[in-house]
C-alpha atoms as a PDB file:
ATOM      1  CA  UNK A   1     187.601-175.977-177.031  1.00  0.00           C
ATOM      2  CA  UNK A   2     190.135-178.597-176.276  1.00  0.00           C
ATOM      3  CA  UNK A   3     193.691-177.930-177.444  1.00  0.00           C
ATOM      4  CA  UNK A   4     193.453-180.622-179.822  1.00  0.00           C
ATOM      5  CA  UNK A   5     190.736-179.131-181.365  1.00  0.00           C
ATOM      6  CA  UNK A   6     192.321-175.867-181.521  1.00  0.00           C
ATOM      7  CA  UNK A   7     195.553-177.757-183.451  1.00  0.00           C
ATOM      8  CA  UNK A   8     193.201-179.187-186.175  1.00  0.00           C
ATOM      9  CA  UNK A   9     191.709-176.136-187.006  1.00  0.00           C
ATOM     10  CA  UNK A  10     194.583-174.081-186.945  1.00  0.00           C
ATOM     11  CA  UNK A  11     195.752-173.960-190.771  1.00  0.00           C
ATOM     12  CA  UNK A  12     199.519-175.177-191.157  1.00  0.00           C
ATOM     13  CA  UNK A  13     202.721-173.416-192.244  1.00  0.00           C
ATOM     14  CA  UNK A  14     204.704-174.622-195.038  1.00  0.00           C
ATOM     15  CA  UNK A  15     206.778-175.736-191.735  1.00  0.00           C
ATOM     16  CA  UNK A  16     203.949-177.182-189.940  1.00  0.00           C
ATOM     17  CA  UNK A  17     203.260-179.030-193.113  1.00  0.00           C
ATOM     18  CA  UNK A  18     206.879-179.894-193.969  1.00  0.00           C
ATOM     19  CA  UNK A  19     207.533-181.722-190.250  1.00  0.00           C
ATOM     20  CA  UNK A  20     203.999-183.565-190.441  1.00  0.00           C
ATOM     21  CA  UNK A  21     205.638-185.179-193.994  1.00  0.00           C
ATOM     22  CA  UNK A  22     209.010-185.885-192.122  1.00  0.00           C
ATOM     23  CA  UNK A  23     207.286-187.252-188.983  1.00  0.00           C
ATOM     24  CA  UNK A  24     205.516-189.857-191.009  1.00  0.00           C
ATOM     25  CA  UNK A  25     208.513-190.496-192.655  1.00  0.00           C
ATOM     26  CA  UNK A  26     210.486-191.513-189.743  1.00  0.00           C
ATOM     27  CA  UNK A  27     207.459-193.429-187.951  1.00  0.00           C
ATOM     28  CA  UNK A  28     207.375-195.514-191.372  1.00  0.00           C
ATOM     29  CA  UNK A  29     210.886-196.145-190.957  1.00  0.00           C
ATOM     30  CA  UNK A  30     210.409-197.295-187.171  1.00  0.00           C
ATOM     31  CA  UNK A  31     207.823-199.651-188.279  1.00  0.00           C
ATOM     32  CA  UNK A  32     209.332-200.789-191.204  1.00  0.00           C
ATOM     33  CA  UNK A  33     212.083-201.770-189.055  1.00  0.00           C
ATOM     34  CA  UNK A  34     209.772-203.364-186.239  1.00  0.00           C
ATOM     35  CA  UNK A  35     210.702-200.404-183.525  1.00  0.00           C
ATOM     36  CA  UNK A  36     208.809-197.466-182.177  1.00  0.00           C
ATOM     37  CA  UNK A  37     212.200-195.411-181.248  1.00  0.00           C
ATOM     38  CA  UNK A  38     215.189-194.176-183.218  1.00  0.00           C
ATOM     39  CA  UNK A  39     217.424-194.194-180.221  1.00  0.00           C
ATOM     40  CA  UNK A  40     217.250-198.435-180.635  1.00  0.00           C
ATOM     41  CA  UNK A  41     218.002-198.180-183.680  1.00  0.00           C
ATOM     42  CA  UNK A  42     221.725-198.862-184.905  1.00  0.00           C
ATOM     43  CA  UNK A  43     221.786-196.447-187.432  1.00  0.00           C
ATOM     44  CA  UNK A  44     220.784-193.521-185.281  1.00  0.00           C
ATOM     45  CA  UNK A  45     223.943-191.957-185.140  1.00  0.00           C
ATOM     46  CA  UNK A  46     224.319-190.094-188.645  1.00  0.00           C
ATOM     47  CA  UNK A  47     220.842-191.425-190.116  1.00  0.00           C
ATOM     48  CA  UNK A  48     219.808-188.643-193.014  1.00  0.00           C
ATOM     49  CA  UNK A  49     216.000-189.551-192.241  1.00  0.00           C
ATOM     50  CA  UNK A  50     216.566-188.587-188.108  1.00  0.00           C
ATOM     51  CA  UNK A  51     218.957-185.845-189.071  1.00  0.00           C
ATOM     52  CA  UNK A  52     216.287-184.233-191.335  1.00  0.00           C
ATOM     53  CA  UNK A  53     213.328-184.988-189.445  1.00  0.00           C
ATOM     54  CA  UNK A  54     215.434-182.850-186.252  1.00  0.00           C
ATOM     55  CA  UNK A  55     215.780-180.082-188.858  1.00  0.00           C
ATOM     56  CA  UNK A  56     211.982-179.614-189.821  1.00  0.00           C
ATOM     57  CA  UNK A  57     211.821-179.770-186.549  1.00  0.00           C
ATOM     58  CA  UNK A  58     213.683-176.725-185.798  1.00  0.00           C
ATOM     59  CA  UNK A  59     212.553-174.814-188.684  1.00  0.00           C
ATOM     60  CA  UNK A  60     209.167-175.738-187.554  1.00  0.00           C
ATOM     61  CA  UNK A  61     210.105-173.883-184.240  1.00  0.00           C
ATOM     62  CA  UNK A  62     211.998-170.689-185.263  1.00  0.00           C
ATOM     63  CA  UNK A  63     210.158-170.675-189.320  1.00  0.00           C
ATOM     64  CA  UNK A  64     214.127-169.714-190.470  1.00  0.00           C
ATOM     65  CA  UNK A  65     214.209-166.648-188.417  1.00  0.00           C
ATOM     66  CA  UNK A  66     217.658-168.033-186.732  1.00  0.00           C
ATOM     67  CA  UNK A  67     218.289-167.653-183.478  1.00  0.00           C
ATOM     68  CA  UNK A  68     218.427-170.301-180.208  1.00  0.00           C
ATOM     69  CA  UNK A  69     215.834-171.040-177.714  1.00  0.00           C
ATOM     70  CA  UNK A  70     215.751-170.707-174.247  1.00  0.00           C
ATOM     71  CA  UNK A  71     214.446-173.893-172.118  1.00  0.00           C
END
């Protein structure tokens, strides 16, 4: 089984689910605005959308349990 396959068949957190909505979110943005990256984007700096789409993103990583990660 490929790991994509695994992915799709995995059944999603309320995290999971909640950066998936937030994701698609910011890629509507980016196309509504004709670019496929934030970082081009004049409003980067201090845009809510970004800014929450980083936090699912998080959550999605540590599911509120706190803490930092190690790279």
């Amino acid at each position: 089984m490929q790991t994509s396959e695994a992915f799709e068949k995995k059944e999603l957190d309320r995290f999971e689910l909640a950066l998936l909505e937030k994701k698609s979110e910011l890629e509507e943005c980016q196309k509504s605005s004709n670019l496929n990256s934030c970082f081009v984007c004049q409003k980067t700096i201090g845009c809510k959308l970004r800014l929450s789409y980083v936090d699912s993103v998080y959550k999605s990583m540590n599911k509120e349990k706190g803490g930092g990660f190690e790279f």
